[in-house]
N, C-alpha and C. Protein backbone atom coordinates (compact mmCIF):
# COMPACT_ATOMS: atom_id res chain seq x y z
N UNK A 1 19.45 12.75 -0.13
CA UNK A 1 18.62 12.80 1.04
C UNK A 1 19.48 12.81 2.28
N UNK A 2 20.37 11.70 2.61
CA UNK A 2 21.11 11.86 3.84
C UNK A 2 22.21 12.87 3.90
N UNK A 3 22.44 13.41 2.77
CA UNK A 3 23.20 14.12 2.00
C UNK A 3 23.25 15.49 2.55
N UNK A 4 21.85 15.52 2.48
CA UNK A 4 21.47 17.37 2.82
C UNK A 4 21.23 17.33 4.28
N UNK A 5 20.99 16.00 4.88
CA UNK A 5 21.07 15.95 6.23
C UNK A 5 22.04 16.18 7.08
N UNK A 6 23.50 15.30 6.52
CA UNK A 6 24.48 15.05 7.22
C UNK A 6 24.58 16.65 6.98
N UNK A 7 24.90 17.90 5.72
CA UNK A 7 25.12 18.69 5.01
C UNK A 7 24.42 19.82 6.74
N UNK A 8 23.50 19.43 7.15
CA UNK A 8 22.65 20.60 8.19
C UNK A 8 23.27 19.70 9.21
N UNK A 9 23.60 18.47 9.72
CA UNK A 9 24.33 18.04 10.64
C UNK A 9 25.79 18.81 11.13
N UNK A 10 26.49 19.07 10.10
CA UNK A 10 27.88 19.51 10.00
C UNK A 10 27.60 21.31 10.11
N UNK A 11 26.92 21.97 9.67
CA UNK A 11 26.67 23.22 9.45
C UNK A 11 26.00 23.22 11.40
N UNK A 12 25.10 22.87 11.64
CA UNK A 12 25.01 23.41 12.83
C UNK A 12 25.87 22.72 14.21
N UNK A 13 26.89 21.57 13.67
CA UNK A 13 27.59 21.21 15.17
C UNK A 13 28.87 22.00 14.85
N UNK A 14 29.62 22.68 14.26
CA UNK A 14 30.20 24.05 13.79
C UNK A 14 29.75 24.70 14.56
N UNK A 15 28.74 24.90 15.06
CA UNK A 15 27.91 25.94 15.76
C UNK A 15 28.02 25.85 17.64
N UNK A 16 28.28 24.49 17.26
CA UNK A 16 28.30 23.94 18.66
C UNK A 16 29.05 24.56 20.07
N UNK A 17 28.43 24.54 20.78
CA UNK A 17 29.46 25.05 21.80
C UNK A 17 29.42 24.23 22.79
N UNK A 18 30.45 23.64 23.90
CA UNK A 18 30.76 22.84 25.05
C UNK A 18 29.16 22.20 26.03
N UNK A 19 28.32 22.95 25.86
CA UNK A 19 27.14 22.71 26.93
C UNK A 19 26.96 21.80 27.08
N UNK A 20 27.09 21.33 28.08
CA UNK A 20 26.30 19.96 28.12
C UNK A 20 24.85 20.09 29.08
N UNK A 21 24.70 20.67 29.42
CA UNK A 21 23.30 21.21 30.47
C UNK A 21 22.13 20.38 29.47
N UNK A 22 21.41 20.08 30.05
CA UNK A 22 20.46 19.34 29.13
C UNK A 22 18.72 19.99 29.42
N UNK A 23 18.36 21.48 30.08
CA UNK A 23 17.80 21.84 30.21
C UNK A 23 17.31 22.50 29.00
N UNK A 24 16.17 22.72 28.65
CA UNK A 24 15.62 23.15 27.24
C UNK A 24 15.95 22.12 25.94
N UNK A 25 16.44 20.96 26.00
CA UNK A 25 16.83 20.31 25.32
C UNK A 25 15.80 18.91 25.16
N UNK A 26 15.23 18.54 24.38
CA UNK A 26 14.51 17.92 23.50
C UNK A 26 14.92 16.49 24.16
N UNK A 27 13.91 15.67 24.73
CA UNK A 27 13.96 14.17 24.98
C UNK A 27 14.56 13.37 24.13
N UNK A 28 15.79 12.39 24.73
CA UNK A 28 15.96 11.31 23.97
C UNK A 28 14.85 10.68 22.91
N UNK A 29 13.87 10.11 23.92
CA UNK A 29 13.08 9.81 23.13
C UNK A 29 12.25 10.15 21.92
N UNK A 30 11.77 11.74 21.98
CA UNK A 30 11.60 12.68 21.41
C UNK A 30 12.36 12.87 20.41
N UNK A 31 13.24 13.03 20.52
CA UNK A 31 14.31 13.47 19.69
C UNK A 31 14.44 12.34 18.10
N UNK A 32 14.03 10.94 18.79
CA UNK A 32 14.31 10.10 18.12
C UNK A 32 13.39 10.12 16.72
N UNK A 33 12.08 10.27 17.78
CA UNK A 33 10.95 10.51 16.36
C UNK A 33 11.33 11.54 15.48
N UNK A 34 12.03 12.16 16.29
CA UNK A 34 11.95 13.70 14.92
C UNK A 34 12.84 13.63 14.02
N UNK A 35 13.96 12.66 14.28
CA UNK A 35 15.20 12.38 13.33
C UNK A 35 14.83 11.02 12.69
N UNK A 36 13.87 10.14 13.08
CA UNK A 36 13.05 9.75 12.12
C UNK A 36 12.44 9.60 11.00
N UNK A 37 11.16 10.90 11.77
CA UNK A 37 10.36 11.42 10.88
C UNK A 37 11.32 12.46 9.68
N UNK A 38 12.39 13.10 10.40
CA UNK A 38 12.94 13.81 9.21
C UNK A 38 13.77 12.95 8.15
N UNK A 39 13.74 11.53 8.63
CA UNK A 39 14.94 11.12 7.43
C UNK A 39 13.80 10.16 6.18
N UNK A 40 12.80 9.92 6.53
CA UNK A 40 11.03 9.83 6.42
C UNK A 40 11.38 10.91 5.16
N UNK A 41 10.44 12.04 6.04
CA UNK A 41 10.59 13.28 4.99
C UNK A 41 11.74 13.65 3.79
N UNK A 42 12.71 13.18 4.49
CA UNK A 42 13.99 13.59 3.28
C UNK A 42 14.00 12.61 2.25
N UNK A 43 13.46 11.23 2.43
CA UNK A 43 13.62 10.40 0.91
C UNK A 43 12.25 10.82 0.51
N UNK A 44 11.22 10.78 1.11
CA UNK A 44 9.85 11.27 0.55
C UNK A 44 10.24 12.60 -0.35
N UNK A 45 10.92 13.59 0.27
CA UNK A 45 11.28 14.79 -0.73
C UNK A 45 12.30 14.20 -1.88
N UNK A 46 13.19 13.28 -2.04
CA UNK A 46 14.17 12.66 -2.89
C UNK A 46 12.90 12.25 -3.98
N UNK A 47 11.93 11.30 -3.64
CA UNK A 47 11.35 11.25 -4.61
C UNK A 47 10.42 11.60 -5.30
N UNK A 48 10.17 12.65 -4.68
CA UNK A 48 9.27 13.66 -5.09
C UNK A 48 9.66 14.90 -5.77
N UNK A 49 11.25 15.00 -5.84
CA UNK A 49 11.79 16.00 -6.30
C UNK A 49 12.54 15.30 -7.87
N UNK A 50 12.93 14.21 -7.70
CA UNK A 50 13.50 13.40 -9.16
C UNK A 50 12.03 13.11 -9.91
N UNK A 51 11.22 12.95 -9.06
CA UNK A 51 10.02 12.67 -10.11
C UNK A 51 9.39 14.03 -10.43
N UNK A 52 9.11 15.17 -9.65
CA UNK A 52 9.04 16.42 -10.15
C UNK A 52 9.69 17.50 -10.72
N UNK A 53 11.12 17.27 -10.63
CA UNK A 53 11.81 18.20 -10.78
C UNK A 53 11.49 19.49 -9.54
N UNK A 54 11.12 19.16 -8.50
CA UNK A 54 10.42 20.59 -7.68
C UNK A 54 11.78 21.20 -7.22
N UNK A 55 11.65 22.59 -6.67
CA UNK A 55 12.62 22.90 -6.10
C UNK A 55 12.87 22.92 -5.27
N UNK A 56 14.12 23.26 -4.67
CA UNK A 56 14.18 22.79 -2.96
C UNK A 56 13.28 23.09 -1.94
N UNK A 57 12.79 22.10 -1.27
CA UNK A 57 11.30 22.80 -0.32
C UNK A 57 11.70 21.85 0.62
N UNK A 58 12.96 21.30 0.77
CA UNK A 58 13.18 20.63 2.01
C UNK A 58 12.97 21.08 3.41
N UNK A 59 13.20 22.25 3.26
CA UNK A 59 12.92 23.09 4.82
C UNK A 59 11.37 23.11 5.04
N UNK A 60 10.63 23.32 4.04
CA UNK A 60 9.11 23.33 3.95
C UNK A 60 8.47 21.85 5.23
N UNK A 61 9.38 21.13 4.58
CA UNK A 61 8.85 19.36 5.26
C UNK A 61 9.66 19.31 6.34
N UNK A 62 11.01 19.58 6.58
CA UNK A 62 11.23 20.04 8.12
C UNK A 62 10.56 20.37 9.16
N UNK A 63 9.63 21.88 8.67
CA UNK A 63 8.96 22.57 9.49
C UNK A 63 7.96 21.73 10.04
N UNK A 64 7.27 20.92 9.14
CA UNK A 64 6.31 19.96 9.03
C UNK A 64 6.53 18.87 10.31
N UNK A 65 7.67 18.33 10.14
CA UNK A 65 8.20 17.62 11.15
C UNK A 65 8.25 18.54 12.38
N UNK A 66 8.87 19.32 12.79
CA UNK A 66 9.04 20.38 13.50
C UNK A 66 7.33 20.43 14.37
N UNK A 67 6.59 20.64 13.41
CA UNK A 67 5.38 21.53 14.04
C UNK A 67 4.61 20.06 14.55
N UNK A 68 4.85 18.96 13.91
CA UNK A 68 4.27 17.63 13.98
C UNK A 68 4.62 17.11 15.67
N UNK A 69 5.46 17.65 15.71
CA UNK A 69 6.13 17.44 17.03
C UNK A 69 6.21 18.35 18.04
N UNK A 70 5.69 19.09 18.07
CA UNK A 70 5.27 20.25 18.91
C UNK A 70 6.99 21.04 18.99
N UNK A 71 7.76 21.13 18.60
CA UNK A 71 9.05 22.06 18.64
C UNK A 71 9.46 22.95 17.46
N UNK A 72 10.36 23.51 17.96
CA UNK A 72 10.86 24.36 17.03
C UNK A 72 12.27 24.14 15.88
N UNK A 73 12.09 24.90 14.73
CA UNK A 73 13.87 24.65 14.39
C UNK A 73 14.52 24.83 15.72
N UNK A 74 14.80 26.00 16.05
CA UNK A 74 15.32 26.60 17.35
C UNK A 74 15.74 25.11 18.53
N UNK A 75 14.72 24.83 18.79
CA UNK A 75 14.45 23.86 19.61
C UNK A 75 15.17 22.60 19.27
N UNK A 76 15.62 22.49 18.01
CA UNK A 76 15.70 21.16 17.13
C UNK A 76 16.68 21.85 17.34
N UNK A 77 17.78 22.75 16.94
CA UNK A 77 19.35 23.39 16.69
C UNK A 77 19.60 23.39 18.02
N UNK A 78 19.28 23.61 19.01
CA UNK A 78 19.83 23.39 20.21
C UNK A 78 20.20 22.22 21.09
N UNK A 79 19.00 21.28 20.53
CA UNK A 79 19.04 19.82 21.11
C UNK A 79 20.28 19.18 20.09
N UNK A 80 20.56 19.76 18.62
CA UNK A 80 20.94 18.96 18.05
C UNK A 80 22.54 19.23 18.53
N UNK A 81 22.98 20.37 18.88
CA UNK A 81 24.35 21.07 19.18
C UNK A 81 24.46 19.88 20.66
N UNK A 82 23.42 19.83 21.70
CA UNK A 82 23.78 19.30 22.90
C UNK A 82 24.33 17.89 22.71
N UNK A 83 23.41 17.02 21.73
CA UNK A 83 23.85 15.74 21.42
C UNK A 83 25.07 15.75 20.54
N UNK A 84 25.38 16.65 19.49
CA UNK A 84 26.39 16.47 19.16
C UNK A 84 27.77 16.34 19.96
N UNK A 85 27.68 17.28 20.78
CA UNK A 85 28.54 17.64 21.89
C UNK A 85 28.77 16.79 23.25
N UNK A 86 27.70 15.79 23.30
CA UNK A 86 27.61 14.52 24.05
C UNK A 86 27.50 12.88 23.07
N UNK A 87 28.92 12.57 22.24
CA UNK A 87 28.44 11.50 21.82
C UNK A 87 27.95 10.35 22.12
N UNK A 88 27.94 9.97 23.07
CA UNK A 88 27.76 8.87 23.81
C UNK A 88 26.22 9.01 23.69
N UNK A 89 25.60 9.44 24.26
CA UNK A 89 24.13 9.78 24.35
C UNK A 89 23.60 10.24 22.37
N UNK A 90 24.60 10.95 22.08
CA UNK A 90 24.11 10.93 20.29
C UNK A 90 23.74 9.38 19.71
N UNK A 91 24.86 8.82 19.91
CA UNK A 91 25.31 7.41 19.69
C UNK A 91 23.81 6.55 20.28
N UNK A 92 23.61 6.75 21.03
CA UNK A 92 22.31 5.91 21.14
C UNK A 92 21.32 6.29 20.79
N UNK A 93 20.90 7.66 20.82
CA UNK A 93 19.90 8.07 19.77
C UNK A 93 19.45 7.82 18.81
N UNK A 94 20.92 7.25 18.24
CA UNK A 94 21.14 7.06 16.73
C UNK A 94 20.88 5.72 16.68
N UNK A 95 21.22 4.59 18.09
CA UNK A 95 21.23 3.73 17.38
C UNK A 95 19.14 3.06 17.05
N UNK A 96 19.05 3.81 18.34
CA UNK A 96 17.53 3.29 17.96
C UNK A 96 16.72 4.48 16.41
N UNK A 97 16.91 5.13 16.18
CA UNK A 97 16.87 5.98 14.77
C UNK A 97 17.21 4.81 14.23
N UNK A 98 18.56 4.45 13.56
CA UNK A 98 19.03 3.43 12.86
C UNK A 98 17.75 2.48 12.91
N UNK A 99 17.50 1.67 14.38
CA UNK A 99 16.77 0.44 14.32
C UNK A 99 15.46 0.66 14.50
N UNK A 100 14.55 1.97 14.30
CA UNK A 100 13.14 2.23 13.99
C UNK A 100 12.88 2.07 12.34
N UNK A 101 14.03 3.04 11.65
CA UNK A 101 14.25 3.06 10.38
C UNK A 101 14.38 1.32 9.65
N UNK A 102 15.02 0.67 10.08
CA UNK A 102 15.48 -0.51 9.77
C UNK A 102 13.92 -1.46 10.08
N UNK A 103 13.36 -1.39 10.99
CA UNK A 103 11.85 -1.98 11.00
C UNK A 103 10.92 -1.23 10.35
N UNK A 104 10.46 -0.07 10.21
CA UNK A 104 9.98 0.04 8.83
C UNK A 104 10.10 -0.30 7.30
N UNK A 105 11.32 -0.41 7.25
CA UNK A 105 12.04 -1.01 6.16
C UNK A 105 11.08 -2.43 5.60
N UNK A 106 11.52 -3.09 7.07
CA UNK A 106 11.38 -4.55 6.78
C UNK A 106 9.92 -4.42 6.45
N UNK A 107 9.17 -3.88 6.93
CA UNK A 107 7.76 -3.77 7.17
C UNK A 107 7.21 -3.73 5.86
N UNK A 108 8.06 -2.42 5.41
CA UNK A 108 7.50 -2.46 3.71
C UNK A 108 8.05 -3.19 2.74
N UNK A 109 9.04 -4.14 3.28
CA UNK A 109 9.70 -5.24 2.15
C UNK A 109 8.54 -6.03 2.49
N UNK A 110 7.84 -6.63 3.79
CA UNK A 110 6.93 -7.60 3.98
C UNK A 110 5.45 -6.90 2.74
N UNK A 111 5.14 -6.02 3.44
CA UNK A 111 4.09 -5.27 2.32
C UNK A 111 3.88 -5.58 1.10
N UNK A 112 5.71 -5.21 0.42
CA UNK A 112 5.68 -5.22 -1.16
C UNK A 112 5.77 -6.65 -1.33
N UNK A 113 5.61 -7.73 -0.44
CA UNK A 113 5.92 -8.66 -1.37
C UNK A 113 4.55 -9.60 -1.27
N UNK A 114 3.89 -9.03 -0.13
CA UNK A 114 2.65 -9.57 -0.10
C UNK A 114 1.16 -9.02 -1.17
N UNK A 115 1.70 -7.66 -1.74
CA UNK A 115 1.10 -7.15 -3.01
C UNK A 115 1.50 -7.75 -3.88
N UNK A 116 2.34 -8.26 -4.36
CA UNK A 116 2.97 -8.87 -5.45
C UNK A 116 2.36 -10.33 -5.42
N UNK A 117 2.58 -10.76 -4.32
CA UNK A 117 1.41 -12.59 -4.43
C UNK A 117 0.26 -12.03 -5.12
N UNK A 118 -0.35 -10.71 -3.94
CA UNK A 118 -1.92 -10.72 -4.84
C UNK A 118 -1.97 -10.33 -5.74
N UNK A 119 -1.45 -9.49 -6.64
CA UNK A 119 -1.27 -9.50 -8.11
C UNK A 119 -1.10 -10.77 -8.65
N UNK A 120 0.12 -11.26 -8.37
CA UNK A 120 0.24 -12.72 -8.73
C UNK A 120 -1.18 -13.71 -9.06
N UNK A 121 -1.72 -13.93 -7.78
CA UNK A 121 -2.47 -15.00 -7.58
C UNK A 121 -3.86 -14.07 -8.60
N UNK A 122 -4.06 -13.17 -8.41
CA UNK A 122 -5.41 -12.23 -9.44
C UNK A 122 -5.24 -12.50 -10.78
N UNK A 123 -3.90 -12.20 -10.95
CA UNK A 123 -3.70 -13.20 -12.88
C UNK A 123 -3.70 -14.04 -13.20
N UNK A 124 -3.17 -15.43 -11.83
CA UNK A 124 -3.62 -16.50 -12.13
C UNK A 124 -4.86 -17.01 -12.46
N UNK A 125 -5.56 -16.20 -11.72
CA UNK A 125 -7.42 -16.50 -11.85
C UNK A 125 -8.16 -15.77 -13.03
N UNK A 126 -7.44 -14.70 -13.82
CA UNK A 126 -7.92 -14.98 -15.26
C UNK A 126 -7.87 -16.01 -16.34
């Protein structure tokens, strides 16, 4: 999953060129959901692809993200070349990515463990 990410990370900052102009370029904030939602999508496709065997349709759920968010690949390859090319500003992008990802996390460790009492406590009461 992060795999094929970092894998389109490296393939389009190769691509990169000096700009730093930040016109046509995709909101910090913005930006954040979509690298989010795509790293979302990429274990959702991890396990949907070991449990199906499906074939690669990762770009399929990209687009998804993409259109979910009102932008384009295009739009997404350009913002992604600008931040690459500005780490400092990548770097914080990332770090709240990192710490959205990291509270969902927790969210669904709280979840799974509060299903597990009620299972728990439902067998006790047979």
């Amino acid at each position: 999953m992060i795999k094929r990410f970092i894998l389109i990370l490296i393939v389009v900052s190769s691509f990169a060129c000096s700009d730093t102009s930040k016109e046509g370029i995709i909101s910090n904030d913005d930006f954040v959901e979509i690298l989010v939602d795509l790293h979302i999508y990429d274990a959702m496709y991890d396990v949907r692809s070991s449990v199906l065997k499906a074939d690669d349709g990762s770009w399929e759920l990209y687009t998804k993200v993409f259109e979910q968010h009102n932008c384009t690949i295009d739009d997404f390859k350009s913002s992604l070349k600008f931040y690459v090319n500005n780490p400092e500003e990548y770097n914080k992008v990332y770090d709240v990515v990192i710490s959205k990802l990291q509270i969902l996390n927790d969210s669904l460790q709280v979840t799974k463990e509060k299903f597990k009492e009620l299972v728990l406590d439902k067998e006790a009461l047979r």
